[in-house]
C-alpha atoms as a PDB file:
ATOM      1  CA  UNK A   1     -15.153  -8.678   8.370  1.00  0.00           C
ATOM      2  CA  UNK A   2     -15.395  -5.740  10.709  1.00  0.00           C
ATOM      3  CA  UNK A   3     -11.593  -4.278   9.791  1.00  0.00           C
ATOM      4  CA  UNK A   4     -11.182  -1.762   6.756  1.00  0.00           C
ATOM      5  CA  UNK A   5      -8.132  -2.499   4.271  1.00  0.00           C
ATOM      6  CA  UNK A   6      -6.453  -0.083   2.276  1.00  0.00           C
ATOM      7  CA  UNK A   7      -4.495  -0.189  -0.299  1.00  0.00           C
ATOM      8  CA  UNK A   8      -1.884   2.824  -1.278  1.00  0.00           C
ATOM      9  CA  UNK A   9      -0.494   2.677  -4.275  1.00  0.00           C
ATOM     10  CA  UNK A  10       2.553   5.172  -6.056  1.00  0.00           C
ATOM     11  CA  UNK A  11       4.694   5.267  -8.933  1.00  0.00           C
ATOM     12  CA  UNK A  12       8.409   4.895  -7.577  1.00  0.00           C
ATOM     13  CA  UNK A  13       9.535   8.089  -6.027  1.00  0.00           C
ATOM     14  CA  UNK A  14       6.123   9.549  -5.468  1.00  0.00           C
ATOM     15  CA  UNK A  15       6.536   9.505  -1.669  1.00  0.00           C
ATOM     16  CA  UNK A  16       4.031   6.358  -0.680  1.00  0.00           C
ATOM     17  CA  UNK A  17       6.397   4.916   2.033  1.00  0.00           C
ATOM     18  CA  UNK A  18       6.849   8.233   3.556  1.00  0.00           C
ATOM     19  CA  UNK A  19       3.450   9.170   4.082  1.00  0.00           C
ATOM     20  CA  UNK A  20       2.575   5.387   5.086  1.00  0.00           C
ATOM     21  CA  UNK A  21       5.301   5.732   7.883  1.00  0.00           C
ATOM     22  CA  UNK A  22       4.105   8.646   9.379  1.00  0.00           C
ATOM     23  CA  UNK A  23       0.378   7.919   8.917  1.00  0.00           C
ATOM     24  CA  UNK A  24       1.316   4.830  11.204  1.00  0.00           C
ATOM     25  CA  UNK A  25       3.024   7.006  13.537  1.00  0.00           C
ATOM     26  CA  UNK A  26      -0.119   8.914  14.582  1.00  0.00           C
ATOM     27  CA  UNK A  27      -2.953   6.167  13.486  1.00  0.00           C
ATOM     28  CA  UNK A  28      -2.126   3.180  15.747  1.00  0.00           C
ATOM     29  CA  UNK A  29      -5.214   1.654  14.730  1.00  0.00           C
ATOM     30  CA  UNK A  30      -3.757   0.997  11.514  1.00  0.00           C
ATOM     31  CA  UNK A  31      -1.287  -2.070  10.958  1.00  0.00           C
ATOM     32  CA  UNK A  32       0.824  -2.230   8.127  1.00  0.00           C
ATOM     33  CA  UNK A  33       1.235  -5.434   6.390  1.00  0.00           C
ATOM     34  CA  UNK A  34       4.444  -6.375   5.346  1.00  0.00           C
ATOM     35  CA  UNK A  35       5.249  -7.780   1.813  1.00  0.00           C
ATOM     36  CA  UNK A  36       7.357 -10.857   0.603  1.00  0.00           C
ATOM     37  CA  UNK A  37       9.672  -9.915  -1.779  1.00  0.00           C
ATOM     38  CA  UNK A  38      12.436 -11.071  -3.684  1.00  0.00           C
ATOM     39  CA  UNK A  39      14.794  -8.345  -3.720  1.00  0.00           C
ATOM     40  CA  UNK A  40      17.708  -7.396  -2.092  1.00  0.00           C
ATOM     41  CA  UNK A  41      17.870  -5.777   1.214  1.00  0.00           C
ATOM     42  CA  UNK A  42      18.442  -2.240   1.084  1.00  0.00           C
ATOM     43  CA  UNK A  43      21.186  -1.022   3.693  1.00  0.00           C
ATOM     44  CA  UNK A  44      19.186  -0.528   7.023  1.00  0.00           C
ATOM     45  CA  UNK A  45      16.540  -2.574   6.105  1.00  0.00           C
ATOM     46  CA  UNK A  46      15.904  -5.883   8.023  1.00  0.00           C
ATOM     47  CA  UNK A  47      13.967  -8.952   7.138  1.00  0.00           C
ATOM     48  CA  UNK A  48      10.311  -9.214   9.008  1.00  0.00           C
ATOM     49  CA  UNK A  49      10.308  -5.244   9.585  1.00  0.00           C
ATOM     50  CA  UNK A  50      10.383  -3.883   5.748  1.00  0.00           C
ATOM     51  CA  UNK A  51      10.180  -7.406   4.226  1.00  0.00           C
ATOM     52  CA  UNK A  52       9.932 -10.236   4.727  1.00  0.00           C
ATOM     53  CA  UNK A  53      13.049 -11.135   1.732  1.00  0.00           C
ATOM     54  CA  UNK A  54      13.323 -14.780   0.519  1.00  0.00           C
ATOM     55  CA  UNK A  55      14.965 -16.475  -2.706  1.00  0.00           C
ATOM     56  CA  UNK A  56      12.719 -16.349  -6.314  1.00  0.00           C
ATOM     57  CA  UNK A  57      11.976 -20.300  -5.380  1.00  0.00           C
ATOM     58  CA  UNK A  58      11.002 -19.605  -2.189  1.00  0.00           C
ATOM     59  CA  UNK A  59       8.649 -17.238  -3.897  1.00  0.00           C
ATOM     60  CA  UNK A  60       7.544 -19.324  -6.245  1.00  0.00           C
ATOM     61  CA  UNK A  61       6.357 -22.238  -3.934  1.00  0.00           C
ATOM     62  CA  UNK A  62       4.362 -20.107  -1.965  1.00  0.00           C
ATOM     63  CA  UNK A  63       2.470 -18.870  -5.164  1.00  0.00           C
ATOM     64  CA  UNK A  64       1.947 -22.908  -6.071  1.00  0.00           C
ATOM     65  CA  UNK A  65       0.435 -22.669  -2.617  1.00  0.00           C
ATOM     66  CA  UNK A  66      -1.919 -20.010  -3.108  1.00  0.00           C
ATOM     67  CA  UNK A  67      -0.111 -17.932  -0.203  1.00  0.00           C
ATOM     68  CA  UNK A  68      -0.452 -15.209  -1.598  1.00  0.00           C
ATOM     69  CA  UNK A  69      -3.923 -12.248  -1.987  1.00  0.00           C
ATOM     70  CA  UNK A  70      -1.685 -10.071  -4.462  1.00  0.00           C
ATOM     71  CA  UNK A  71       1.316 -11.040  -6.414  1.00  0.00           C
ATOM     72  CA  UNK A  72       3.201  -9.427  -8.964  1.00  0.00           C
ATOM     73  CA  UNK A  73       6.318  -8.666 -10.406  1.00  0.00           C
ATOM     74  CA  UNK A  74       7.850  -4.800 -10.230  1.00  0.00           C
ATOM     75  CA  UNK A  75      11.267  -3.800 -11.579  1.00  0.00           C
ATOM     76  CA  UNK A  76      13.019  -7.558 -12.513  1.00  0.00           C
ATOM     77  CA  UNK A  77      11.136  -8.247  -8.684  1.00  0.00           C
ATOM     78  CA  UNK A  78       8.290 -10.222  -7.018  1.00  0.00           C
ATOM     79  CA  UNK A  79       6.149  -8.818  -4.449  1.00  0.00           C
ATOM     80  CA  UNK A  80       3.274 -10.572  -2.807  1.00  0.00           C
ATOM     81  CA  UNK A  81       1.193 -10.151   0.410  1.00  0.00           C
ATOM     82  CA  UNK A  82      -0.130 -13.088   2.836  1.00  0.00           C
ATOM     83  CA  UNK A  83      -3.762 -13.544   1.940  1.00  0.00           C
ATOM     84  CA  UNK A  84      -4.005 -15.448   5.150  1.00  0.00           C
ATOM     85  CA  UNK A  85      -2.348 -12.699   7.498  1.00  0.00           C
ATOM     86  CA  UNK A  86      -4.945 -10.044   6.144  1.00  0.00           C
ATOM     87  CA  UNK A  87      -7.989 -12.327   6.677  1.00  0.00           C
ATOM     88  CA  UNK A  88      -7.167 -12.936   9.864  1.00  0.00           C
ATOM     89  CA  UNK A  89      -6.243  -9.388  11.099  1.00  0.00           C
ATOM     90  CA  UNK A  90      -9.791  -8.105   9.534  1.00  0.00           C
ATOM     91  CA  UNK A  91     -11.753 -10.711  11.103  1.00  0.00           C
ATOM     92  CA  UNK A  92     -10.397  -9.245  14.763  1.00  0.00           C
ATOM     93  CA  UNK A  93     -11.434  -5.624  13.695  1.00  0.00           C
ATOM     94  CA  UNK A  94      -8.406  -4.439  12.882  1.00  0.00           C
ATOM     95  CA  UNK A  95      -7.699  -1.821  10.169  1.00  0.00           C
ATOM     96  CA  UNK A  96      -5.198  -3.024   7.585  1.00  0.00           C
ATOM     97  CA  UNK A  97      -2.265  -1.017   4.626  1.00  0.00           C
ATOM     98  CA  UNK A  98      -1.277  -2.317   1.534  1.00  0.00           C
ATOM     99  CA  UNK A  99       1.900  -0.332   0.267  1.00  0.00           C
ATOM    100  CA  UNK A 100       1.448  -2.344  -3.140  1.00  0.00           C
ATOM    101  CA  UNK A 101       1.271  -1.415  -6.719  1.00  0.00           C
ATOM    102  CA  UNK A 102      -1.560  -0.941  -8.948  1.00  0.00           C
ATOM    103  CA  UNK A 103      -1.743  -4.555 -10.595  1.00  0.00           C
ATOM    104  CA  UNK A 104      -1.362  -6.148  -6.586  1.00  0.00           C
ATOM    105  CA  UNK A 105      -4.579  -3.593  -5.914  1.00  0.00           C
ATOM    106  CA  UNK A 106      -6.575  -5.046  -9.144  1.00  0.00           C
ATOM    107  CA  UNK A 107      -5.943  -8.287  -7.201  1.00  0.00           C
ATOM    108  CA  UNK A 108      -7.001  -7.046  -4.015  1.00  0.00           C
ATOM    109  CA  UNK A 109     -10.069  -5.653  -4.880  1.00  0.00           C
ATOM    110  CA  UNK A 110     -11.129  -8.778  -6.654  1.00  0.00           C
ATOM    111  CA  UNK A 111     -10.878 -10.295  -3.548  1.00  0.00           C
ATOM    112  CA  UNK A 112     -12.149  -7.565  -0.914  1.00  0.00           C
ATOM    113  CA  UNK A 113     -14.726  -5.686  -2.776  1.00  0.00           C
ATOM    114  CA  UNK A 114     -14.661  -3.357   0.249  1.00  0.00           C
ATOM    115  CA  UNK A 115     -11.078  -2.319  -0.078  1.00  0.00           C
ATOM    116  CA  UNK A 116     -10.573   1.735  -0.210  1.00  0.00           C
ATOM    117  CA  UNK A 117      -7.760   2.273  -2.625  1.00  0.00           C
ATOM    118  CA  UNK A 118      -5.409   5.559  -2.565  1.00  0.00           C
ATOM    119  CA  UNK A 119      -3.650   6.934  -5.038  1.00  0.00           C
ATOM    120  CA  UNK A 120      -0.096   8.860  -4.626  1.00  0.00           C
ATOM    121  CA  UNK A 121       0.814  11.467  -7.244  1.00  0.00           C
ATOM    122  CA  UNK A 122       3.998  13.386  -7.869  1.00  0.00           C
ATOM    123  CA  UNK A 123       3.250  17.465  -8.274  1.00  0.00           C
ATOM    124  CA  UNK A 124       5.597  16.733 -11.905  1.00  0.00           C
ATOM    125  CA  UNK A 125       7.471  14.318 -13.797  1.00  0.00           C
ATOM    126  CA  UNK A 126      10.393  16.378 -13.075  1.00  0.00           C
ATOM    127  CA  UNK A 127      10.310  16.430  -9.268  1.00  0.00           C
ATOM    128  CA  UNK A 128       9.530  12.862  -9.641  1.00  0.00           C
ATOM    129  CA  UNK A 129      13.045  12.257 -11.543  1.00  0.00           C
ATOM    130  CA  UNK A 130      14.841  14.800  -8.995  1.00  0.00           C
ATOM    131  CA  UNK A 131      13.798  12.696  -6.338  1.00  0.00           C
ATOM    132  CA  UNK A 132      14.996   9.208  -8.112  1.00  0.00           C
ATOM    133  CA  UNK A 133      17.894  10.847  -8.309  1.00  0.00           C
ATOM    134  CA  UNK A 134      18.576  12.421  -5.214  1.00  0.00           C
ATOM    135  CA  UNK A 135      18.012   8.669  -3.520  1.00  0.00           C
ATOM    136  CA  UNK A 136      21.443   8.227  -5.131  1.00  0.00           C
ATOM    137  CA  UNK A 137      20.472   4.310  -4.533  1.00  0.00           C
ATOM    138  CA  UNK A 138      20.154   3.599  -8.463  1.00  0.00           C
ATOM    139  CA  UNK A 139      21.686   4.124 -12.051  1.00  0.00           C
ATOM    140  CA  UNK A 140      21.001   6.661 -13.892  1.00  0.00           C
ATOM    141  CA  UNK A 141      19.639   3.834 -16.689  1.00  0.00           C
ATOM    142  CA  UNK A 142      17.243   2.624 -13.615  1.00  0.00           C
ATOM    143  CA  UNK A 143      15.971   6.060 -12.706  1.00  0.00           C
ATOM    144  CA  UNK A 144      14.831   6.125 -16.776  1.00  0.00           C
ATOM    145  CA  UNK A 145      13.161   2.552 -15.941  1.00  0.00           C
ATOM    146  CA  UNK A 146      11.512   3.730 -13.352  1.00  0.00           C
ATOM    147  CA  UNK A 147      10.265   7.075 -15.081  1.00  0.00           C
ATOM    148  CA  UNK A 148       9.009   5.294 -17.854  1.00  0.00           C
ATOM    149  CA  UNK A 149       7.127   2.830 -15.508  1.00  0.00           C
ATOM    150  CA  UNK A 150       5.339   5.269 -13.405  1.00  0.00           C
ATOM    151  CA  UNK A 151       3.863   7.028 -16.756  1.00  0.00           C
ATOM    152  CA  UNK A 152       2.680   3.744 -17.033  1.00  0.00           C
ATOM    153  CA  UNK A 153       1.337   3.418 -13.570  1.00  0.00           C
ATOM    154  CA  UNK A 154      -0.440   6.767 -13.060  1.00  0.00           C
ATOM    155  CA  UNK A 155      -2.642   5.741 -16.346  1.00  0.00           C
ATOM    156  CA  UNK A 156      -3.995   3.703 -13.693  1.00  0.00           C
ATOM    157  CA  UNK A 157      -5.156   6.054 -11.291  1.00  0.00           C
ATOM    158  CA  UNK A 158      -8.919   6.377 -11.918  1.00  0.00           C
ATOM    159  CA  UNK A 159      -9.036   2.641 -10.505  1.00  0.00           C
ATOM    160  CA  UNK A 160      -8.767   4.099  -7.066  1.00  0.00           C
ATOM    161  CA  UNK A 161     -10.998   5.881  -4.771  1.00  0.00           C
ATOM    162  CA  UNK A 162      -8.767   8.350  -3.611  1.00  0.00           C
ATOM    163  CA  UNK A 163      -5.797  10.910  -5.233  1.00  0.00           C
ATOM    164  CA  UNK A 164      -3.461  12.713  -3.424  1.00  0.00           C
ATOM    165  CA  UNK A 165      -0.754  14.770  -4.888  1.00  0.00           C
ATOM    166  CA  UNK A 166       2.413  14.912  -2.912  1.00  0.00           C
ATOM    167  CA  UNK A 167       3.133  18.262  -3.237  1.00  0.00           C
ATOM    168  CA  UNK A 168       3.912  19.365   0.037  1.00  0.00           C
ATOM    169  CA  UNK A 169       4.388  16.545   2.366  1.00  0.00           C
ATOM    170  CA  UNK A 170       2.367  17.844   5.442  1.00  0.00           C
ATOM    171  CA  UNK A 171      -0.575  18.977   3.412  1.00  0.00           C
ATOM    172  CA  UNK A 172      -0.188  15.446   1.955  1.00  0.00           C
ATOM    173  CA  UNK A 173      -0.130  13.901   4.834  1.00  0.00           C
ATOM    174  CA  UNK A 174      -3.420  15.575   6.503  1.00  0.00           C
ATOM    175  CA  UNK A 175      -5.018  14.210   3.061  1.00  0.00           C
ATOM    176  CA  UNK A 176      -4.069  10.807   3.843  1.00  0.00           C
ATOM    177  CA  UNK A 177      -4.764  10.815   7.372  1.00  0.00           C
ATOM    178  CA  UNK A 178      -8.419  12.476   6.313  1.00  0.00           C
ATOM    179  CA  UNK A 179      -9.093   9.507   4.194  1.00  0.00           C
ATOM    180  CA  UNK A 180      -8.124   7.090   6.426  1.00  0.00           C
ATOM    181  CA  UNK A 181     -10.272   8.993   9.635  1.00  0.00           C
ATOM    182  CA  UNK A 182     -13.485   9.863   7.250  1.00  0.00           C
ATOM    183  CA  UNK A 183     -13.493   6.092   6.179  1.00  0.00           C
ATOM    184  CA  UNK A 184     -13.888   4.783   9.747  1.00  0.00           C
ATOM    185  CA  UNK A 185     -16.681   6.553  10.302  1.00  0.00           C
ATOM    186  CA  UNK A 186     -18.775   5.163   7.390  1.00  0.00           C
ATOM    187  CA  UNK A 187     -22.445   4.089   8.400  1.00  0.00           C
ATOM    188  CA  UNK A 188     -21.380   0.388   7.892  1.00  0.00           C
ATOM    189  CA  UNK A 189     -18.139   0.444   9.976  1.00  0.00           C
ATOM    190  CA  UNK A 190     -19.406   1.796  12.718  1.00  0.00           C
ATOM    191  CA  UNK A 191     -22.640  -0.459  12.908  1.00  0.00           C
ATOM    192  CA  UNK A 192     -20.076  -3.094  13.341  1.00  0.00           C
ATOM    193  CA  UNK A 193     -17.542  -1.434  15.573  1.00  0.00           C
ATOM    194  CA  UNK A 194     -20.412  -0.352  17.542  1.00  0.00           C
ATOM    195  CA  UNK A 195     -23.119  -2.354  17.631  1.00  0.00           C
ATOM    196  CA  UNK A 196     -24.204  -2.273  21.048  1.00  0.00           C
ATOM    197  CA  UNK A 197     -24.892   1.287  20.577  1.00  0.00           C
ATOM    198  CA  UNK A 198     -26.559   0.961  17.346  1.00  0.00           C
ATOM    199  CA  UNK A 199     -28.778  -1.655  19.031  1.00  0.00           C
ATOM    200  CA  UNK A 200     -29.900   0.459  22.341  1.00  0.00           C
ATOM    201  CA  UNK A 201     -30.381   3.316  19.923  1.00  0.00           C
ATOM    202  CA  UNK A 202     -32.029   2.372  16.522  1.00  0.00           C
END
């Protein structure tokens, strides 16, 4: 495996799809993968470009398959990523995103030792609800759900390699895009990117 996967996990609200988007905007090298869910489409949203959205038994017969790397379900949802898709794009070289939560990155790392895993934080709880709410997208009994559940999911964040705190989104932004630049150039990466090199010089 000569790609590097990351996984970048948030608590709802935090800002994780933001920075992801415009990460992939200036990091070409990096290819997002994109999640099965069960969910209903947001409005602009189209199947195969956010998700990839099919029925709970659709779901469910692709986890009797062993589809899936990570699985889990978020918010009365299931999300799961193609274990088969991510082999396959790390065996070309290719560096590979996980937008996932943290119980999908438990699974990941299980299964890719290697996997550098970043953390999103909000700067409060209270810009975190003003931002749930500002969406205008969900109830004000969902927006407590969702509260609740990322205190729950930021007790998590010493699993991961990497915290950012989305404060400011530029200076977030140039943390992310640090993380993802400084990890490329690890000695092991580039042995293998560059190995040729290594081989005429060492």
């Amino acid at each position: 495996m000569s790609g590097t996967l990351y996984v970048v996990a948030a608590p709802s609200g935090a800002g994780k799809t933001t920075l992801v988007r415009l990460l992939l905007k200036e990091v070409c090298s990096v290819h997002l993968s994109i999640s099965t869910t069960t969910r209903d489409p947001r409005p602009g949203e189209t199947d195969g470009r956010e998700y990839h959205f099919v029925s709970v038994a659709d779901f469910r017969t692709k986890i009797e398959r062993g589809e899936f790397l990570e699985w889990a379900e978020v918010h009365g949802n299931f999300y799961g990523t193609s274990k088969k898709w991510i082999a396959d794009q790390l065996a070309t070289g290719a560096d590979v995103l996980l937008e996932i939560d943290w119980q999908g990155a438990q699974q990941v790392r299980s299964a890719f030792p290697g996997v550098i895993g970043i953390f999103i934080l909000p700067p409060s709880l209270e810009e975190l609800e003003r931002r749930l709410t500002d969406r205008g997208t969900d109830s004000n009994e969902v927006i407590s759900r969702r509260l609740a559940a990322a205190q729950a999911e930021m007790r998590h964040v010493s699993e991961f390699d990497y915290v950012i705190i989305n404060d400011s989104l530029e200076q977030a932004l140039t943390d992310l895009r640090s993380v993802v630049r400084a990890s490329g150039l690890r000695c092991g990466v580039q042995r293998i990117r560059h190995a040729a090199l290594f081989s005429r010089l060492i």
